[in-house]
C-alpha atoms as a PDB file:
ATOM      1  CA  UNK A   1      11.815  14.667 -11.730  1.00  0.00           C
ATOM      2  CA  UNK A   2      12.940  14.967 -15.096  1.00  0.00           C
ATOM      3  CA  UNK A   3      14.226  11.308 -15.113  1.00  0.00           C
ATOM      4  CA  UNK A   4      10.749  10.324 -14.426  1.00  0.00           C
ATOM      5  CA  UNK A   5       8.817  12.683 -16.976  1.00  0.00           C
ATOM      6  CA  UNK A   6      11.151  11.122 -19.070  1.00  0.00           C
ATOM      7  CA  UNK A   7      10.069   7.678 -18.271  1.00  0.00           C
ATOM      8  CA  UNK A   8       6.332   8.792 -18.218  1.00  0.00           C
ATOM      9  CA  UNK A   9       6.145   9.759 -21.765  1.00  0.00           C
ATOM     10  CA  UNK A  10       7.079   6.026 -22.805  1.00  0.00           C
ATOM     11  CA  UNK A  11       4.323   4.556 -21.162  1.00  0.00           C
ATOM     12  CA  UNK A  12       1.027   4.928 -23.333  1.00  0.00           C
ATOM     13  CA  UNK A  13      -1.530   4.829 -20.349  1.00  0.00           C
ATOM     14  CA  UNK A  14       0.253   7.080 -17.895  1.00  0.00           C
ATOM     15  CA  UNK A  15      -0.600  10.754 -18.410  1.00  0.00           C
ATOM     16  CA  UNK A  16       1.256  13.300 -16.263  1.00  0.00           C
ATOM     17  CA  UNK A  17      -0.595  15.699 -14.140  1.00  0.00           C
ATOM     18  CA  UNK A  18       1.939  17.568 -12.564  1.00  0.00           C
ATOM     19  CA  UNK A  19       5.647  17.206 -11.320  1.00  0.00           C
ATOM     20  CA  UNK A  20       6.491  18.946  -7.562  1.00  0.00           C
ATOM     21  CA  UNK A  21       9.289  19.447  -5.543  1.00  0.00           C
ATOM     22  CA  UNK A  22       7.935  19.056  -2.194  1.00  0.00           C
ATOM     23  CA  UNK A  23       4.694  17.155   0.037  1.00  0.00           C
ATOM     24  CA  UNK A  24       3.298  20.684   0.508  1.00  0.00           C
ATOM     25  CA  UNK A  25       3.248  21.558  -3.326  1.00  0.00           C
ATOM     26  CA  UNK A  26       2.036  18.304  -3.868  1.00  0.00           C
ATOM     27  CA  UNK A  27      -0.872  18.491  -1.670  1.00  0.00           C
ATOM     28  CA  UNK A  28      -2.187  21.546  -4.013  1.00  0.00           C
ATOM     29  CA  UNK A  29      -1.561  19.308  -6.562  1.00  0.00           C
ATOM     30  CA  UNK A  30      -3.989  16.823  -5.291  1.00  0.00           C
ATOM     31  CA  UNK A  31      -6.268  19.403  -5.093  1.00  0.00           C
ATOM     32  CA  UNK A  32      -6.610  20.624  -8.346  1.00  0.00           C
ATOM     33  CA  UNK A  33      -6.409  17.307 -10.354  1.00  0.00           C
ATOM     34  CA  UNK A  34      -7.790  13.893 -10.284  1.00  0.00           C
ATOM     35  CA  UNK A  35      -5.036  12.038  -9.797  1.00  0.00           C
ATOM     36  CA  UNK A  36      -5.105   8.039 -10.032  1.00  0.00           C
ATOM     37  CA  UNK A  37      -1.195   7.533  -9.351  1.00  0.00           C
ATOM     38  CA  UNK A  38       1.720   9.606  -7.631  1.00  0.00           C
ATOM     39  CA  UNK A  39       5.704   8.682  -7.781  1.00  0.00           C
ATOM     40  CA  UNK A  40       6.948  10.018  -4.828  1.00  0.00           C
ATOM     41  CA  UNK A  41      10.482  10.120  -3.007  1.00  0.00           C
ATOM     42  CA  UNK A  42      10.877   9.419   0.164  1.00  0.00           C
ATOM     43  CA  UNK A  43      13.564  12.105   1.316  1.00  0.00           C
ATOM     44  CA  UNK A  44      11.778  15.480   0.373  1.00  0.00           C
ATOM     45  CA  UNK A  45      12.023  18.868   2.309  1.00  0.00           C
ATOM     46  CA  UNK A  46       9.567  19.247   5.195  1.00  0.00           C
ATOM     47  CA  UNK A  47       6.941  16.268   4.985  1.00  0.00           C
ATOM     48  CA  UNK A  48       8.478  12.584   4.152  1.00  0.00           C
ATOM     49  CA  UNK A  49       7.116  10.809   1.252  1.00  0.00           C
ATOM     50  CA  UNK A  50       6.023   8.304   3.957  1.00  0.00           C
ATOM     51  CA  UNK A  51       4.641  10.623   6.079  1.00  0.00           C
ATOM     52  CA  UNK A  52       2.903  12.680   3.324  1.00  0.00           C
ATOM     53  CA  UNK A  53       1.119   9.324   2.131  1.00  0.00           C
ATOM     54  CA  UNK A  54       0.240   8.948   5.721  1.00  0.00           C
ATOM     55  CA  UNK A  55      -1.871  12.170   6.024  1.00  0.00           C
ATOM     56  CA  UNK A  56      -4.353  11.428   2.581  1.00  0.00           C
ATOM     57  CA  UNK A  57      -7.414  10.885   3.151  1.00  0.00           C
ATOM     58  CA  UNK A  58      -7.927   9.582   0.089  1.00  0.00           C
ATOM     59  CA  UNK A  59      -5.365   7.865  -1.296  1.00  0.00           C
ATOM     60  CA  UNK A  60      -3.961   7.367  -4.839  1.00  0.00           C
ATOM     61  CA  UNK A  61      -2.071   4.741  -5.742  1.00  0.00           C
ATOM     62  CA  UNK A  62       1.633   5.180  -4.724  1.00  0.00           C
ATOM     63  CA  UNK A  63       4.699   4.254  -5.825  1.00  0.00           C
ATOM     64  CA  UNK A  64       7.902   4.915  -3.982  1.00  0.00           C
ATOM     65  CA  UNK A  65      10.976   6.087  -5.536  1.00  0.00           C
ATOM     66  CA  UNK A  66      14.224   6.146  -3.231  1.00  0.00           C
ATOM     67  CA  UNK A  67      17.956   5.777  -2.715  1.00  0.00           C
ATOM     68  CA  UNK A  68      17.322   4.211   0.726  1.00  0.00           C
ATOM     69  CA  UNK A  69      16.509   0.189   0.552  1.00  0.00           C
ATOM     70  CA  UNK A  70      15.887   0.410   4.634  1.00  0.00           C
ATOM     71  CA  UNK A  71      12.507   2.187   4.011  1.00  0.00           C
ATOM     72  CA  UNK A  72      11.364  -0.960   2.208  1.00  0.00           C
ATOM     73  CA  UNK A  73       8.826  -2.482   5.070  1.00  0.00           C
ATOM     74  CA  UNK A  74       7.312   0.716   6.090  1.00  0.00           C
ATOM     75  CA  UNK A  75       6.501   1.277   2.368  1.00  0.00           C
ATOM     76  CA  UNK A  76       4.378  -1.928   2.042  1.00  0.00           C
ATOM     77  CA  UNK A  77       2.744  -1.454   5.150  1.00  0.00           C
ATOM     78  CA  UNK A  78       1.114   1.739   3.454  1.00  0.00           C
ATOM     79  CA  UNK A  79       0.254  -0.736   0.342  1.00  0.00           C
ATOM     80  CA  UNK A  80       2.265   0.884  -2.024  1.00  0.00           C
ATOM     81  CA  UNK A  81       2.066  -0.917  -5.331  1.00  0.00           C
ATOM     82  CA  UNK A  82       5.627  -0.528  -5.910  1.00  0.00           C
ATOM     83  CA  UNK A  83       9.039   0.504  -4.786  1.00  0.00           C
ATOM     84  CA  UNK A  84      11.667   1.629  -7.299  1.00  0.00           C
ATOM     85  CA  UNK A  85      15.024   2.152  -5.968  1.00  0.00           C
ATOM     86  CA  UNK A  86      17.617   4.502  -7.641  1.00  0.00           C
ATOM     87  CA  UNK A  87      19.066   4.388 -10.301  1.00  0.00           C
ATOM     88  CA  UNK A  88      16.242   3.333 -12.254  1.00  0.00           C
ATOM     89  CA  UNK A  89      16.340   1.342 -15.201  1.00  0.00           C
ATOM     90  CA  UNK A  90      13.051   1.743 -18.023  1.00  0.00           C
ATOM     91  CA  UNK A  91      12.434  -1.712 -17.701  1.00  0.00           C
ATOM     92  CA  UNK A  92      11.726  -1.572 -14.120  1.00  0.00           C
ATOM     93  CA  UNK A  93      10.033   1.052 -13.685  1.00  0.00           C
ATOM     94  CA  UNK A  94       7.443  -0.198 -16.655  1.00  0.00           C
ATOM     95  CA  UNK A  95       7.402  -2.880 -14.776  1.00  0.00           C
ATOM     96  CA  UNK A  96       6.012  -1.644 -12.048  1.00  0.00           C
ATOM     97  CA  UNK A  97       3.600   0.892 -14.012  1.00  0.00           C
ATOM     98  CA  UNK A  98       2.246  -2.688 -15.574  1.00  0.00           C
ATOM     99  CA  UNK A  99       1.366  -3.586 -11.621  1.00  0.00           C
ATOM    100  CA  UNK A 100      -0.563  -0.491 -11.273  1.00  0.00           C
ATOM    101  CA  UNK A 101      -2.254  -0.362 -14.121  1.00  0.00           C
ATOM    102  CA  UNK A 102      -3.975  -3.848 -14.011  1.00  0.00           C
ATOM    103  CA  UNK A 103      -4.894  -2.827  -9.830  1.00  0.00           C
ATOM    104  CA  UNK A 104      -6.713   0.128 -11.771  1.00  0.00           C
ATOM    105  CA  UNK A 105      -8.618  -1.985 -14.177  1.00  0.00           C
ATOM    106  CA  UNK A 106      -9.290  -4.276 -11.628  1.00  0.00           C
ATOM    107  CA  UNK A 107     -10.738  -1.926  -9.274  1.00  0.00           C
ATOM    108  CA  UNK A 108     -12.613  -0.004 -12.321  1.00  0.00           C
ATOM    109  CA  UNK A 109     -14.058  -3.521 -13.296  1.00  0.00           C
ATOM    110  CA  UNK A 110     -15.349  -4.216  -9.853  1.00  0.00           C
ATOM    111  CA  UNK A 111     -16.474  -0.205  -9.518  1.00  0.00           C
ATOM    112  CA  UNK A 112     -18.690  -0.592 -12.453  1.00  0.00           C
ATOM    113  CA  UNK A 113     -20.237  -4.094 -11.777  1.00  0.00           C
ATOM    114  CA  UNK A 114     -18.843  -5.400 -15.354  1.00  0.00           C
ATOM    115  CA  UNK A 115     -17.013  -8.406 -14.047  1.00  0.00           C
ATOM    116  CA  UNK A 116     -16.291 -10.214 -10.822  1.00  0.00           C
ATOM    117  CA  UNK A 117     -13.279 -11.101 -10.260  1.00  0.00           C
ATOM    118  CA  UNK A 118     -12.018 -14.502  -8.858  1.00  0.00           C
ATOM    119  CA  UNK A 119      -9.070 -13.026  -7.048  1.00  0.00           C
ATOM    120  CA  UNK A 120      -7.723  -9.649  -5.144  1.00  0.00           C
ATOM    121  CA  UNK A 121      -4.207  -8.819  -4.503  1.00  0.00           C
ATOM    122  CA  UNK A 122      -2.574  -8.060  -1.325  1.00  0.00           C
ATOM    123  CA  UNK A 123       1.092  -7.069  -0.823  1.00  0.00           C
ATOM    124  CA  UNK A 124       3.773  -9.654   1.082  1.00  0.00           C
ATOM    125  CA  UNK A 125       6.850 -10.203   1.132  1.00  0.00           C
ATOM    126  CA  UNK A 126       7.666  -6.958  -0.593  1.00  0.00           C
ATOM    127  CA  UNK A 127       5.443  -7.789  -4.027  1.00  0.00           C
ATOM    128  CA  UNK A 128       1.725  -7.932  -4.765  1.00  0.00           C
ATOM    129  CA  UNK A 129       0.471 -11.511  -4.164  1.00  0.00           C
ATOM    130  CA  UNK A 130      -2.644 -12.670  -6.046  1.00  0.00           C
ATOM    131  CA  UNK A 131      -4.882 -15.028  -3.957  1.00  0.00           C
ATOM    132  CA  UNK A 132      -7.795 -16.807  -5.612  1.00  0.00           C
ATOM    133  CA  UNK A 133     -11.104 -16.146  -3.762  1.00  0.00           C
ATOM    134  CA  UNK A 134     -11.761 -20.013  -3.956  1.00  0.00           C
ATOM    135  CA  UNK A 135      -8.557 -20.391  -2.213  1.00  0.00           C
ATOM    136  CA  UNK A 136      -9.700 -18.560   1.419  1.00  0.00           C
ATOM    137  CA  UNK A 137     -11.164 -20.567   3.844  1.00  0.00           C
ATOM    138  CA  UNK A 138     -11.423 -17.709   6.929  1.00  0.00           C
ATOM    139  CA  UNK A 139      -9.636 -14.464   7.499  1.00  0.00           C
ATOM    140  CA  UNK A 140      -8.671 -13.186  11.515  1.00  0.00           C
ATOM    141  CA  UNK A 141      -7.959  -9.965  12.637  1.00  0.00           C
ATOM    142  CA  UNK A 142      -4.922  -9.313  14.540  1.00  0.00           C
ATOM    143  CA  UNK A 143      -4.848  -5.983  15.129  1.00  0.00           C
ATOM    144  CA  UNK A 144      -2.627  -4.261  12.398  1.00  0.00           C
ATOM    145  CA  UNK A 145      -1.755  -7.304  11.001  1.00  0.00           C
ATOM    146  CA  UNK A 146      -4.535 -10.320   9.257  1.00  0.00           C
ATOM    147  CA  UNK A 147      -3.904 -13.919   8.734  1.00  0.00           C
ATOM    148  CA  UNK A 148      -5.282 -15.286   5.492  1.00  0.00           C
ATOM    149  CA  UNK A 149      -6.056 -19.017   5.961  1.00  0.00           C
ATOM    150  CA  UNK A 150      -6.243 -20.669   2.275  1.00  0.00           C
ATOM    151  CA  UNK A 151      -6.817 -24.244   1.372  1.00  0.00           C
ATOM    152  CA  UNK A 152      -3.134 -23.856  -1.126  1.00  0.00           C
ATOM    153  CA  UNK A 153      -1.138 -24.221   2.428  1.00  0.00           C
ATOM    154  CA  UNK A 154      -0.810 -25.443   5.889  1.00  0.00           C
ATOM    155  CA  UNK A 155       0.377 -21.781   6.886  1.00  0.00           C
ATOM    156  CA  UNK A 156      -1.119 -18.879   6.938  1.00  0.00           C
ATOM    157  CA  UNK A 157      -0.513 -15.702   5.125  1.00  0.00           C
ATOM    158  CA  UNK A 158      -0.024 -12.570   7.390  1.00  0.00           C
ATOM    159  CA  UNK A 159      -0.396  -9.246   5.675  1.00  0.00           C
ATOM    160  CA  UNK A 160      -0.229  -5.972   7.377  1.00  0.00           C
ATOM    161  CA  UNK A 161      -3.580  -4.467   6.854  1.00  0.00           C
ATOM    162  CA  UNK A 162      -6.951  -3.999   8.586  1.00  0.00           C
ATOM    163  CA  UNK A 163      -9.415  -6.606   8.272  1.00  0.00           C
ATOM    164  CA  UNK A 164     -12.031  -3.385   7.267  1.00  0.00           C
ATOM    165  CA  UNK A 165      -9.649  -2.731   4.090  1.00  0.00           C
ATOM    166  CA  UNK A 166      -9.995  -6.892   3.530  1.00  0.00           C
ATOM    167  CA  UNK A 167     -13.428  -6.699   3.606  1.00  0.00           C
ATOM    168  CA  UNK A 168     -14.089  -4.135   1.199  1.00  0.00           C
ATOM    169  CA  UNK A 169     -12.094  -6.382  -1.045  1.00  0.00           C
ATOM    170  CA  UNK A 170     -14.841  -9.470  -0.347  1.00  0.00           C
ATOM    171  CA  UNK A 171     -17.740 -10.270  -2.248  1.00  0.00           C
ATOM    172  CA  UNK A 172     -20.832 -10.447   0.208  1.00  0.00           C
ATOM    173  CA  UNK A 173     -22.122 -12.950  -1.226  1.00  0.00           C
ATOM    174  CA  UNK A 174     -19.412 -15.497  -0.957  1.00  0.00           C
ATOM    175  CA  UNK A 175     -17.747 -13.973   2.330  1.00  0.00           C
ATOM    176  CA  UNK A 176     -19.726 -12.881   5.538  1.00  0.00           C
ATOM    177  CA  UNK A 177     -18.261 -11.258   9.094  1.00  0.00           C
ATOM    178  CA  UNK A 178     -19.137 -13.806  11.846  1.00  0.00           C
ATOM    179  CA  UNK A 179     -16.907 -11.326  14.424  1.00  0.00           C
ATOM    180  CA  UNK A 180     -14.814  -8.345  15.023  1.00  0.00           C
ATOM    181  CA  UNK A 181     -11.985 -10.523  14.213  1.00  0.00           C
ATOM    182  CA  UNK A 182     -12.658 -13.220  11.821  1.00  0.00           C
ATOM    183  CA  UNK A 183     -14.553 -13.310   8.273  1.00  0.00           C
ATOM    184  CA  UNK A 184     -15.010 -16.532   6.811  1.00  0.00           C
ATOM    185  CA  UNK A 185     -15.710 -17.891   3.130  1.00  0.00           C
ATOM    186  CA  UNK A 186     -19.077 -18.861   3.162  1.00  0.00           C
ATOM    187  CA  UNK A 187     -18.717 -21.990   0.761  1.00  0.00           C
ATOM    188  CA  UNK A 188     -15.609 -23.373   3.187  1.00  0.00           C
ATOM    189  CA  UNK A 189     -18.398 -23.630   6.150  1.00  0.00           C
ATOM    190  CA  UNK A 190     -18.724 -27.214   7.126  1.00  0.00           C
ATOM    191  CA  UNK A 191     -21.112 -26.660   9.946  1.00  0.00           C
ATOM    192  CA  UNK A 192     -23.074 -24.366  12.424  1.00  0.00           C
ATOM    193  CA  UNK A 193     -23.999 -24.209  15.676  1.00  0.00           C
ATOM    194  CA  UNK A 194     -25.716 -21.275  17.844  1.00  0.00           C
ATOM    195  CA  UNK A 195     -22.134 -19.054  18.761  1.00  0.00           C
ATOM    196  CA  UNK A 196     -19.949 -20.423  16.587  1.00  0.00           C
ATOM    197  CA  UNK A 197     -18.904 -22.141  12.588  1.00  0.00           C
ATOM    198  CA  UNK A 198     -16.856 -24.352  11.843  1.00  0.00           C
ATOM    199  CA  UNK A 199     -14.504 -24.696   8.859  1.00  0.00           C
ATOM    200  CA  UNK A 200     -12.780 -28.565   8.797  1.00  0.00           C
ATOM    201  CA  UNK A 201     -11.524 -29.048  12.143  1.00  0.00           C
ATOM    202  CA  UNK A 202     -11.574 -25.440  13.386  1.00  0.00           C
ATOM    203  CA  UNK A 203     -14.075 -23.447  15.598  1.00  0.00           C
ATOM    204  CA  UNK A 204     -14.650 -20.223  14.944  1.00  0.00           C
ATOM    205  CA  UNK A 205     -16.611 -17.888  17.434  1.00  0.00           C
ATOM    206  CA  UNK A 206     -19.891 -15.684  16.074  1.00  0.00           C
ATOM    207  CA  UNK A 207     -20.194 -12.567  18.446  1.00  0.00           C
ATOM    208  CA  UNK A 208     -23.186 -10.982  19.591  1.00  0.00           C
ATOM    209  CA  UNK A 209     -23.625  -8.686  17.106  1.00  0.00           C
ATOM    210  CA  UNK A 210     -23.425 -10.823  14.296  1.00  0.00           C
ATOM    211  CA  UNK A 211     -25.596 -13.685  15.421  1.00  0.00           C
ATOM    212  CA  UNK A 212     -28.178 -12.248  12.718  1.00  0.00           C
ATOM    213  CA  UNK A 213     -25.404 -13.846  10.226  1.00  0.00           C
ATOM    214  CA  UNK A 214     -26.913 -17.435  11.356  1.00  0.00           C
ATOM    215  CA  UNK A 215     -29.972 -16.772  10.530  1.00  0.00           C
ATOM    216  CA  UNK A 216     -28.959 -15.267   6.910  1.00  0.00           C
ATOM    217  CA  UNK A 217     -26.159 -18.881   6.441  1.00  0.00           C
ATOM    218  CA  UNK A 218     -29.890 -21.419   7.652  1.00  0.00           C
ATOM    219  CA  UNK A 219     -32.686 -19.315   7.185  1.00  0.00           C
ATOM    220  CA  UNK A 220     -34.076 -20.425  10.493  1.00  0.00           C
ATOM    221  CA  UNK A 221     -33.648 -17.869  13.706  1.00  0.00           C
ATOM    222  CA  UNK A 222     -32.629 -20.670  15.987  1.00  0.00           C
ATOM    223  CA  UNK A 223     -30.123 -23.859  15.652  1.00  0.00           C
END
């Protein structure tokens, strides 16, 4: 803790809220301030910093601090921005304050309608990956997971994530939901039929309850 007060009070746009010595004392914590960031260990007394991320509702933007490199995966399926391990040098760690502090501009930007953005990031492969919007093609569902088809590559990208938190990511007007399990970039659309859209050389099923979506993509009720 005092390591990272240190730390804190050489970075001019992090202001400290509170420091705590447990998930339970942090939870009050939570509570009392508005809090836009937390560092938080993973080995704690009583609640995990894993599992204590797990039970917010609404979440801050984390970043991990531990001794333990194994915790690395289940960290970035939570969408931490970062994950410092000890001993931590200045450099690092500012470099991974710089990471969240452009995801909060971004997402203040895009909050207040002043700009939108041409790009979102996702975390893979242990870092934050910045795809283009121009770049996606369709997105599917697979379960906990979501496969990112972009015009850059022949593969796709998987990301663990929902394809509800993906969504709130899209602009509406240049991506629509055609299924449960597959949004697609309305400007890769090649053609339409009456169930399904095709992007290129791939099909791509419209359910039921998103047939309206045809009408919306033609302006005509029936193909």
């Amino acid at each position: 803790l005092q390591l990272l007060e240190g730390y804190i009070s050489k970075v001019p746009f992090l202001k400290l809220m509170a420091t705590c010595s447990g998930a339970y004392e942090a939870r009050e914590a939570l509570q009392k301030h508005h809090v836009d960031l937390i560092f938080i260990d993973i080995q704690m007394p009583g609640l995990t910093g894993l599992q204590f991320v797990q039970s917010l509702t609404t979440r801050p933007m984390v970043i991990l601090v531990t001794a333990y490199e194994k915790f690395a995966m289940e960290g970035f399926n939570l969408n931490v921005v970062d994950y410092l391990l000890k001993p931590i040098e200045l450099t690092r760690f500012i470099q991974a304050c710089n990471k969240a502090e452009e995801l909060y501009q971004l997402k203040k930007l895009r909050s207040t309608g002043t700009i939108s953005p041409d790009y979102f990031f996702v975390n893979a492969d242990y870092s934050l990956v910045k795809i283009m919007f121009d770049d996606i093609m369709w997105i599917e569902g697979l379960k906990d997971y979501v496969k990112i088809h972009v015009k850059s590559s022949s593969k796709p990208m998987m990301i663990r994530t929902t394809l509800k938190a993906i969504e709130d990511e899209l602009s509406p007007s240049r991506f629509i939901r055609i299924h449960r399990s597959y949004i697609v970039s309305i400007g890769a659309i090649t053609s339409i039929r009456k169930n399904s859209i095709s992007i290129n050389d791939t099909e791509l099923p419209v359910g039921d309850t998103y047939k309206e979506v045809i009408y919306h993509l033609t302006g005509r009720n029936g193909i």
